[in-house]
PDB file of N, CA and C in Angstrom:
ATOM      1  N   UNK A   1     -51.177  59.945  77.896  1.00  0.00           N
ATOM      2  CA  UNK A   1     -49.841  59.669  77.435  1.00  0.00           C
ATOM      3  C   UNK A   1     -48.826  59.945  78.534  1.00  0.00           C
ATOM      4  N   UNK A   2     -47.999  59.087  78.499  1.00  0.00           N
ATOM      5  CA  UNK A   2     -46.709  59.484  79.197  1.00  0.00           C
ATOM      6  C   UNK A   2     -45.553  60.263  78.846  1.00  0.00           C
ATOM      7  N   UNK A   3     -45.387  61.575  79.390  1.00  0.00           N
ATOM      8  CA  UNK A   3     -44.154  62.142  78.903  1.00  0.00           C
ATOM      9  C   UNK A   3     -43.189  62.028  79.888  1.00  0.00           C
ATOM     10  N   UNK A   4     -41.824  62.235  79.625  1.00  0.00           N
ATOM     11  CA  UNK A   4     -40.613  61.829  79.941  1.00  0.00           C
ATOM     12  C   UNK A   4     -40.312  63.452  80.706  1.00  0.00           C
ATOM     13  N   UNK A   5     -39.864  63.683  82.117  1.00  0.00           N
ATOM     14  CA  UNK A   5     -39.792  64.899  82.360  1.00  0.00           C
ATOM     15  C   UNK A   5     -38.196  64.948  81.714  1.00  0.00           C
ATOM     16  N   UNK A   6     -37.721  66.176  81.396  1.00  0.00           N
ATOM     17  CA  UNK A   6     -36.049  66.161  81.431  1.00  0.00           C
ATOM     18  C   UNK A   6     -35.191  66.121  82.318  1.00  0.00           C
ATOM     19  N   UNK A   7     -34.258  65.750  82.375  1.00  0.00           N
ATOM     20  CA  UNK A   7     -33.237  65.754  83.596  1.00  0.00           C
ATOM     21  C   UNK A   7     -32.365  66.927  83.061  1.00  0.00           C
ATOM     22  N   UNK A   8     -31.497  66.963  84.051  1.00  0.00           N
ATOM     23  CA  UNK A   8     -30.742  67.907  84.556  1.00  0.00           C
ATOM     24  C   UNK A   8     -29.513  67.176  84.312  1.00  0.00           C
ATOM     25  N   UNK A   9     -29.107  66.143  83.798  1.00  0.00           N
ATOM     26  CA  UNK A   9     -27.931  65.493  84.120  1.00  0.00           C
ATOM     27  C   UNK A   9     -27.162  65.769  82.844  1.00  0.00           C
ATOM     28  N   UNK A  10     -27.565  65.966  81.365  1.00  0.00           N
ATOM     29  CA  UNK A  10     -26.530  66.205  80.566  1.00  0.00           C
ATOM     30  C   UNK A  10     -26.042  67.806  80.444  1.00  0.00           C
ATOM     31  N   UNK A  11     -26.933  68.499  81.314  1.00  0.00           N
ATOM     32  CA  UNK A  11     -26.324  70.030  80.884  1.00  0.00           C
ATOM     33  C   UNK A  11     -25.214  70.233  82.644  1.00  0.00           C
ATOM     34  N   UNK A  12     -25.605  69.055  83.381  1.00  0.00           N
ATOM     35  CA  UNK A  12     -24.269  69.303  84.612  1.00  0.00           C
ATOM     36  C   UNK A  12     -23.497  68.961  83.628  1.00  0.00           C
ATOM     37  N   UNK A  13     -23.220  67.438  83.087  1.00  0.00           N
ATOM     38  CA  UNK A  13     -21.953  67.340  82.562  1.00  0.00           C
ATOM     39  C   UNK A  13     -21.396  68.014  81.425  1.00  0.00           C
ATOM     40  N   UNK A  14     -21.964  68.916  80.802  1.00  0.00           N
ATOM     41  CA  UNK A  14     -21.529  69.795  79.806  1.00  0.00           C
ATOM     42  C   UNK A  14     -21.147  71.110  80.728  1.00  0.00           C
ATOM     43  N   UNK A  15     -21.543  71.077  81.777  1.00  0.00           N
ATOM     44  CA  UNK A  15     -21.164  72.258  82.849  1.00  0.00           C
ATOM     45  C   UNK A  15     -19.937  72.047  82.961  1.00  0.00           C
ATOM     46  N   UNK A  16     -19.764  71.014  83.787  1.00  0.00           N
ATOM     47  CA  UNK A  16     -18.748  70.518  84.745  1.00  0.00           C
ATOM     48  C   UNK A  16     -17.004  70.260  83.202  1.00  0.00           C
ATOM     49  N   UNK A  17     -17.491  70.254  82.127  1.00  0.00           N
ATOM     50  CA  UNK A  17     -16.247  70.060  81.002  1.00  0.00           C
ATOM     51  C   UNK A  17     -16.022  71.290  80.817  1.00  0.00           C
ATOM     52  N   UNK A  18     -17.092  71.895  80.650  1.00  0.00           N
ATOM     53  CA  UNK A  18     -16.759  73.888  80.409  1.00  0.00           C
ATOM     54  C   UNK A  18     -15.943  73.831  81.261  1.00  0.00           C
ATOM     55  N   UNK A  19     -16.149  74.063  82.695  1.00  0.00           N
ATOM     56  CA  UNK A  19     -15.805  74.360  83.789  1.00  0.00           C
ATOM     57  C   UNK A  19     -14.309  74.042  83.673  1.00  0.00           C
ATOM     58  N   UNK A  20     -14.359  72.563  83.749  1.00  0.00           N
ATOM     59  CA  UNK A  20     -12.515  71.816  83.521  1.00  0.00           C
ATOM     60  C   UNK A  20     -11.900  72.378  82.604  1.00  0.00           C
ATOM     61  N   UNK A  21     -12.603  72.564  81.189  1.00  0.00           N
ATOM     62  CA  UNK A  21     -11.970  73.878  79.688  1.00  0.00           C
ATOM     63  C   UNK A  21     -11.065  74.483  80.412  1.00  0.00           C
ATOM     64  N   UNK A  22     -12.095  75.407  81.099  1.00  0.00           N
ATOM     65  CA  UNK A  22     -11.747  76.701  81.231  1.00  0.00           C
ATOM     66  C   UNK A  22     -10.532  76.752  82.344  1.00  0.00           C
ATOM     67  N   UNK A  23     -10.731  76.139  83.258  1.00  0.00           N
ATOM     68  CA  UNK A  23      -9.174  76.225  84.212  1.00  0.00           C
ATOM     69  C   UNK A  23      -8.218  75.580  83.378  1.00  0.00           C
ATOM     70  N   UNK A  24      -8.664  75.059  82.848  1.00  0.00           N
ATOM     71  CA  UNK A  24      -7.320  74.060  82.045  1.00  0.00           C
ATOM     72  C   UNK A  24      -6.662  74.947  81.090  1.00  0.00           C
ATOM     73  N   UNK A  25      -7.197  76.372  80.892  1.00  0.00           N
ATOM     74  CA  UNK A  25      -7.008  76.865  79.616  1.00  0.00           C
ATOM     75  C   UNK A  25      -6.278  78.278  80.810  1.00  0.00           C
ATOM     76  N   UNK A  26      -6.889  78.453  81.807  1.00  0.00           N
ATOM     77  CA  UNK A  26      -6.290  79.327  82.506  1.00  0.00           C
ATOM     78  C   UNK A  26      -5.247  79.064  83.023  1.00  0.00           C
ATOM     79  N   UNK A  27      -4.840  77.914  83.613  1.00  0.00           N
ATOM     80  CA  UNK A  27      -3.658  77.512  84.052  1.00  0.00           C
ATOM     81  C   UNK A  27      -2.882  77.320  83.243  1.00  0.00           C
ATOM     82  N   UNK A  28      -2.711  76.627  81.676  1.00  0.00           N
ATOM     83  CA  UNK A  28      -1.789  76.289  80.942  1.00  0.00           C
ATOM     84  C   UNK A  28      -1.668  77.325  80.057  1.00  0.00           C
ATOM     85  N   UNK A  29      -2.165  78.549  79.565  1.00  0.00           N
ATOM     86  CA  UNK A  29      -1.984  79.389  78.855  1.00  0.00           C
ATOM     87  C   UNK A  29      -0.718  79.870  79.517  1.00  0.00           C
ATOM     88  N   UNK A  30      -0.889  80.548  80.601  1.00  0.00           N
ATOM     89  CA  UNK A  30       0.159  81.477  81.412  1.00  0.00           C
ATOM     90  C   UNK A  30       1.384  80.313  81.453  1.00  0.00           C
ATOM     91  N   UNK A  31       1.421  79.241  81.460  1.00  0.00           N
ATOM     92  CA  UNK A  31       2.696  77.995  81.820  1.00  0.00           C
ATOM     93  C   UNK A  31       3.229  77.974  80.334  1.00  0.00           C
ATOM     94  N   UNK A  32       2.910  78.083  79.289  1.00  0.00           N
ATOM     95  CA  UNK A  32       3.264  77.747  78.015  1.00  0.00           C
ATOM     96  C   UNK A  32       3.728  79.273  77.586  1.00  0.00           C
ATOM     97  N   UNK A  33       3.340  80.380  77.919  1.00  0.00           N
ATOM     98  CA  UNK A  33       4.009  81.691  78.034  1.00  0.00           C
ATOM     99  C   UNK A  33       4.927  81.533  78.363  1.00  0.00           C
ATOM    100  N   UNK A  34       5.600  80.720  79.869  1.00  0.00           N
ATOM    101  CA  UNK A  34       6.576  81.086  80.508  1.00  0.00           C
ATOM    102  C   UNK A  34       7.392  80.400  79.827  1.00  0.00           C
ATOM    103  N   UNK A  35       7.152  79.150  79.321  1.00  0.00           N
ATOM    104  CA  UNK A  35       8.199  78.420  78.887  1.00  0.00           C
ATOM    105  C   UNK A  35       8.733  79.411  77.841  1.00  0.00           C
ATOM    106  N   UNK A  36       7.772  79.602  76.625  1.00  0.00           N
ATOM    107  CA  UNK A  36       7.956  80.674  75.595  1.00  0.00           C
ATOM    108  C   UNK A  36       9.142  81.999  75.859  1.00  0.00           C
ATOM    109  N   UNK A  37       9.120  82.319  77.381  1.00  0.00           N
ATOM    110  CA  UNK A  37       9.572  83.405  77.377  1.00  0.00           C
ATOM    111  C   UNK A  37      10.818  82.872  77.866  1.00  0.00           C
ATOM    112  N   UNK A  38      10.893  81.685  78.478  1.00  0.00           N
ATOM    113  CA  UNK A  38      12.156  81.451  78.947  1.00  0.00           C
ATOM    114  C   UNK A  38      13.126  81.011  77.933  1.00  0.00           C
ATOM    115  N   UNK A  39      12.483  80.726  76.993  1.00  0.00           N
ATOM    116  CA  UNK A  39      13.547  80.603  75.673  1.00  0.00           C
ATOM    117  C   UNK A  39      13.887  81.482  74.965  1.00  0.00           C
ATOM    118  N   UNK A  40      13.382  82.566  75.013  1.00  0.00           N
ATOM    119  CA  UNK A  40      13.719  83.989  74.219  1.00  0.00           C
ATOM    120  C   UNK A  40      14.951  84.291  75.440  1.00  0.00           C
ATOM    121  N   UNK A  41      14.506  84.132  77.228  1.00  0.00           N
ATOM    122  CA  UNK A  41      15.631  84.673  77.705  1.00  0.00           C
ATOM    123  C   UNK A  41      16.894  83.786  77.903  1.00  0.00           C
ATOM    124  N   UNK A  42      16.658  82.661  77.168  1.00  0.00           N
ATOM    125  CA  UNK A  42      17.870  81.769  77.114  1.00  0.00           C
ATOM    126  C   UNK A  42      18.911  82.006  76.224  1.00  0.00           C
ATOM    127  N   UNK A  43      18.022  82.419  75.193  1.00  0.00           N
ATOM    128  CA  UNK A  43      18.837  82.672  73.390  1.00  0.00           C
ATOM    129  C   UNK A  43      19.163  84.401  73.495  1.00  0.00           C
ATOM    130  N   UNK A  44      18.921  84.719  74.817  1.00  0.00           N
ATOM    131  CA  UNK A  44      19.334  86.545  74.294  1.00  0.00           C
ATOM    132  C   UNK A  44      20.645  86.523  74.440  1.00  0.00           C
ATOM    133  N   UNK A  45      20.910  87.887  74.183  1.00  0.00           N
ATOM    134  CA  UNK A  45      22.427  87.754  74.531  1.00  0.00           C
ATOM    135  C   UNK A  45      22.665  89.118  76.247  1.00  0.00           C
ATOM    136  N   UNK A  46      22.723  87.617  76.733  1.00  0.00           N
ATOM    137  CA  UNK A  46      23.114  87.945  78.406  1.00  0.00           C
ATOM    138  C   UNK A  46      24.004  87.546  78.790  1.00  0.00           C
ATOM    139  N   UNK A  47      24.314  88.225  80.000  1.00  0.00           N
ATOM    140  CA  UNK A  47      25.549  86.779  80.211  1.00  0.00           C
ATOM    141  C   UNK A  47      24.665  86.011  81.120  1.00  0.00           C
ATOM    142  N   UNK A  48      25.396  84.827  81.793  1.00  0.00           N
ATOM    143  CA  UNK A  48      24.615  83.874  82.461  1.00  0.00           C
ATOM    144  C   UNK A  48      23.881  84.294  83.597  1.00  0.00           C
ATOM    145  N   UNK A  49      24.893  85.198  84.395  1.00  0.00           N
ATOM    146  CA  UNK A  49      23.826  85.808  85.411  1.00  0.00           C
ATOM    147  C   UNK A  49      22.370  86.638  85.716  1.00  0.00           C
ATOM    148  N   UNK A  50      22.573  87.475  84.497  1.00  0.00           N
ATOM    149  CA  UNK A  50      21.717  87.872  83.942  1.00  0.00           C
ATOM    150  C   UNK A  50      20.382  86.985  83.842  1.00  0.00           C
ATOM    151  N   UNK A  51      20.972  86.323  82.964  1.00  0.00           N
ATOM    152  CA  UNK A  51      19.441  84.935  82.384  1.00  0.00           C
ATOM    153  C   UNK A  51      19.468  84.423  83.629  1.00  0.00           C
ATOM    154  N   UNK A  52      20.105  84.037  84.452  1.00  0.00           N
ATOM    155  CA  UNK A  52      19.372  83.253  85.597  1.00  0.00           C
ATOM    156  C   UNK A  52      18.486  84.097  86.465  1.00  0.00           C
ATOM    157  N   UNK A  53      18.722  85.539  87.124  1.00  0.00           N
ATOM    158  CA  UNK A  53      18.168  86.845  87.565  1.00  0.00           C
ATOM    159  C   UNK A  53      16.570  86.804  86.454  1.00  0.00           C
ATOM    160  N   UNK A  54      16.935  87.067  85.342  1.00  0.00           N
ATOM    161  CA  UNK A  54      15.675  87.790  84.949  1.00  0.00           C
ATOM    162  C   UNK A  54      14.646  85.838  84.591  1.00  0.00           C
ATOM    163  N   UNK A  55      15.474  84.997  85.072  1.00  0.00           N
ATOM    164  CA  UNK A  55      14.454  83.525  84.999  1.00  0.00           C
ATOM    165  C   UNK A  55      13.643  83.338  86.364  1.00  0.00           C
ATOM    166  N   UNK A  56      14.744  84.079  87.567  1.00  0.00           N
ATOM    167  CA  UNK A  56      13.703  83.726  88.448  1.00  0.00           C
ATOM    168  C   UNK A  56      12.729  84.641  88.712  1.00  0.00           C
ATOM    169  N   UNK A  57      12.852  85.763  88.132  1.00  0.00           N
ATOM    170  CA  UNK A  57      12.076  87.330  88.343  1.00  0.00           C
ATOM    171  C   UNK A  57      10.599  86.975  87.585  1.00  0.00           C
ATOM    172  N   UNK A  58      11.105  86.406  86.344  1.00  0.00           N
ATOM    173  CA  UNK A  58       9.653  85.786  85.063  1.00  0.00           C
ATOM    174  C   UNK A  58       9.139  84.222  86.085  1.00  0.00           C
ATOM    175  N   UNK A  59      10.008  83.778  86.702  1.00  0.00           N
ATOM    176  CA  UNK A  59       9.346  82.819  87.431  1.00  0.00           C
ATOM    177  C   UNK A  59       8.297  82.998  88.850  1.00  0.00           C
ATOM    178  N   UNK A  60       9.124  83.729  89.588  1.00  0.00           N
ATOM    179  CA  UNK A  60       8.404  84.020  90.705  1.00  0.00           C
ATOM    180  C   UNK A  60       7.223  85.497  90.630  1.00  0.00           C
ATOM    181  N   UNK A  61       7.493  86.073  90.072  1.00  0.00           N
ATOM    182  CA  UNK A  61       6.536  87.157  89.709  1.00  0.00           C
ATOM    183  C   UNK A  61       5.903  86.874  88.780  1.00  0.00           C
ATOM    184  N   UNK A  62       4.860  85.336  89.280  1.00  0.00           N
ATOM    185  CA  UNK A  62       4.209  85.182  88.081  1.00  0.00           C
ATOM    186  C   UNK A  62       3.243  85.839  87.649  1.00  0.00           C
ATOM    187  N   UNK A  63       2.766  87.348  88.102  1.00  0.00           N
ATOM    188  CA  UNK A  63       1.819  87.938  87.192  1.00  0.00           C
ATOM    189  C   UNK A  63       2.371  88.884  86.764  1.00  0.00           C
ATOM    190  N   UNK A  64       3.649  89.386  87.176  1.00  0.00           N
ATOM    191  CA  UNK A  64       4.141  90.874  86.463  1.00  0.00           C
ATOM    192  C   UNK A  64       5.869  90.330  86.069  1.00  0.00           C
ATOM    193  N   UNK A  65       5.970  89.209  86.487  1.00  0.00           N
ATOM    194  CA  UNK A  65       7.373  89.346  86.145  1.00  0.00           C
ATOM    195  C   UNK A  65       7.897  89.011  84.592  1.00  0.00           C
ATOM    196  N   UNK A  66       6.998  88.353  83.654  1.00  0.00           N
ATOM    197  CA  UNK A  66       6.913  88.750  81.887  1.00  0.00           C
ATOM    198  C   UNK A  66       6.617  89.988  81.463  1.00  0.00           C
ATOM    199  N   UNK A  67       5.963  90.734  81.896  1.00  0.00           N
ATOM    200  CA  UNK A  67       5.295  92.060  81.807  1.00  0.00           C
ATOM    201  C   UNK A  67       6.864  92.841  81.826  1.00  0.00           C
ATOM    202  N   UNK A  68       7.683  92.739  83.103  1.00  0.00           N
ATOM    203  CA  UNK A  68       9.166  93.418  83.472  1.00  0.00           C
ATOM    204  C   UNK A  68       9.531  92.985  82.495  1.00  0.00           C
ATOM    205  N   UNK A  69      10.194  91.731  82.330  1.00  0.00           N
ATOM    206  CA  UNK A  69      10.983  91.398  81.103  1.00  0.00           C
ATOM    207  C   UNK A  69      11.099  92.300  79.803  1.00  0.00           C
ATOM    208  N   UNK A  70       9.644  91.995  79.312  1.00  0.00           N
ATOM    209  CA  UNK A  70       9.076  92.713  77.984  1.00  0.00           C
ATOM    210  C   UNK A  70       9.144  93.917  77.660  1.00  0.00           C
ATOM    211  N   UNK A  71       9.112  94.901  79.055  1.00  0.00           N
ATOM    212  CA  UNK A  71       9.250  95.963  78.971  1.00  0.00           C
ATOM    213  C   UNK A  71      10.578  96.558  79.148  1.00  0.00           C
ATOM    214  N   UNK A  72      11.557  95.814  80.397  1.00  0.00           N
ATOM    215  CA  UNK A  72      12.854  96.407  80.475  1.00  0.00           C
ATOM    216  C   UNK A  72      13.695  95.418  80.080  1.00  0.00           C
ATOM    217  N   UNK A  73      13.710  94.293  79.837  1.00  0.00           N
ATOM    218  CA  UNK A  73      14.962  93.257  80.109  1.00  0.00           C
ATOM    219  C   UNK A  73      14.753  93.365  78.348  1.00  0.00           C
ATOM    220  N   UNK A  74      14.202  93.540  77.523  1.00  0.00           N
ATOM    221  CA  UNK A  74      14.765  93.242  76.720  1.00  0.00           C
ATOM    222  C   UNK A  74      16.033  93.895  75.776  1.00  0.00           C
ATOM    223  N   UNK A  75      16.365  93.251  74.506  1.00  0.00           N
ATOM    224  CA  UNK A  75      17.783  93.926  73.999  1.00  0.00           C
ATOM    225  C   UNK A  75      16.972  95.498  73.459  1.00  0.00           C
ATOM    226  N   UNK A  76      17.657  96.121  73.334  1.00  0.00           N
ATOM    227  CA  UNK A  76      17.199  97.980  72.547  1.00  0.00           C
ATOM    228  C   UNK A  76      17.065  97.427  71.161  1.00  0.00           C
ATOM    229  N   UNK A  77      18.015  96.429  70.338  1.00  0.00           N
ATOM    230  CA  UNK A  77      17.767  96.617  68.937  1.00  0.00           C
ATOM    231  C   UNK A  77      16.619  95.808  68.604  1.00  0.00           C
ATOM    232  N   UNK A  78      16.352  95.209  69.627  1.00  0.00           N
ATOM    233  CA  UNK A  78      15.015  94.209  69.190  1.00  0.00           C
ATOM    234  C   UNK A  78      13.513  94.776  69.495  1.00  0.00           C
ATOM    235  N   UNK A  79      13.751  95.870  70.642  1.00  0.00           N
ATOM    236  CA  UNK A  79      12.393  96.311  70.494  1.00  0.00           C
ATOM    237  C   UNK A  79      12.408  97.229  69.775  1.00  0.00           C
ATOM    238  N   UNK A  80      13.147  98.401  68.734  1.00  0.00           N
ATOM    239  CA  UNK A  80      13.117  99.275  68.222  1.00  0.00           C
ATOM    240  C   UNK A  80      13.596  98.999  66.899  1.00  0.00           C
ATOM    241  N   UNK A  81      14.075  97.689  66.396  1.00  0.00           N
ATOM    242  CA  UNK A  81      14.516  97.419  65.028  1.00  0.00           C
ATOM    243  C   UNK A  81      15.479  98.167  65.044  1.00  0.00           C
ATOM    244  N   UNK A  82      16.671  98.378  65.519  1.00  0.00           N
ATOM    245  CA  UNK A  82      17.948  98.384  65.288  1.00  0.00           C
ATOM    246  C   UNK A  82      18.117  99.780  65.535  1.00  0.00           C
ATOM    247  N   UNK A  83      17.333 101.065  65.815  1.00  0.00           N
ATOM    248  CA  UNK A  83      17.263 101.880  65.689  1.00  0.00           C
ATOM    249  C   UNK A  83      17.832 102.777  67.117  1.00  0.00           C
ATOM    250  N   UNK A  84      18.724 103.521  67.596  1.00  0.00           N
ATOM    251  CA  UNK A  84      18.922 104.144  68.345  1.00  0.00           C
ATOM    252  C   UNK A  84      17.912 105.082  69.224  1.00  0.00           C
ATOM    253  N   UNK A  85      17.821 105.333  70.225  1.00  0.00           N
ATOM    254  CA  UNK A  85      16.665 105.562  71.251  1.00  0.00           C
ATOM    255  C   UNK A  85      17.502 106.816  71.261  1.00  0.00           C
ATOM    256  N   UNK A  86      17.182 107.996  71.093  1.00  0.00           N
ATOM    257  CA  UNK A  86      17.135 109.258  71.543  1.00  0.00           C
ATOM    258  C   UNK A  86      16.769 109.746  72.720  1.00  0.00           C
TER     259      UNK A  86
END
């Protein structure tokens, strides 16, 4: 009898789509954050200079500069529910 050896060719191309997934999911996760965050720092209440400062800080520090935001730029009553910081 003749058997058919298997190829190798449908588990490359199930490789090679993981593969594309996965950057596609690494690159656009962090881009759809930023947008996200740039609209929270659009609608805060800053004045303009401000929002433009903390847009290019979340822009160019793209691995820590949301991280800053989140932690210092934001308003006191919004991270503490209205509550005064002692």
């Amino acid at each position: 009898m003749y058997t058919q050896e298997p190829t190798a060719q449908p588990t490359a191309h199930r490789n090679l789509l993981v593969t594309i997934a996965l950057i596609l999911i690494c690159v656009l996760l962090p881009v759809v954050g930023h947008i996200v965050l740039t609209v929270f720092i659009a609608t805060d209440y800053m004045s303009r200079t401000e929002k433009v400062i903390w847009l290019i800080v979340v822009w160019l520090l793209w691995g820590i500069g949301p991280l800053i935001y989140l932690l210092v730029g934001q308003r006191r009553n919004r991270l503490f529910g209205g509550h005064a910081v002692l």
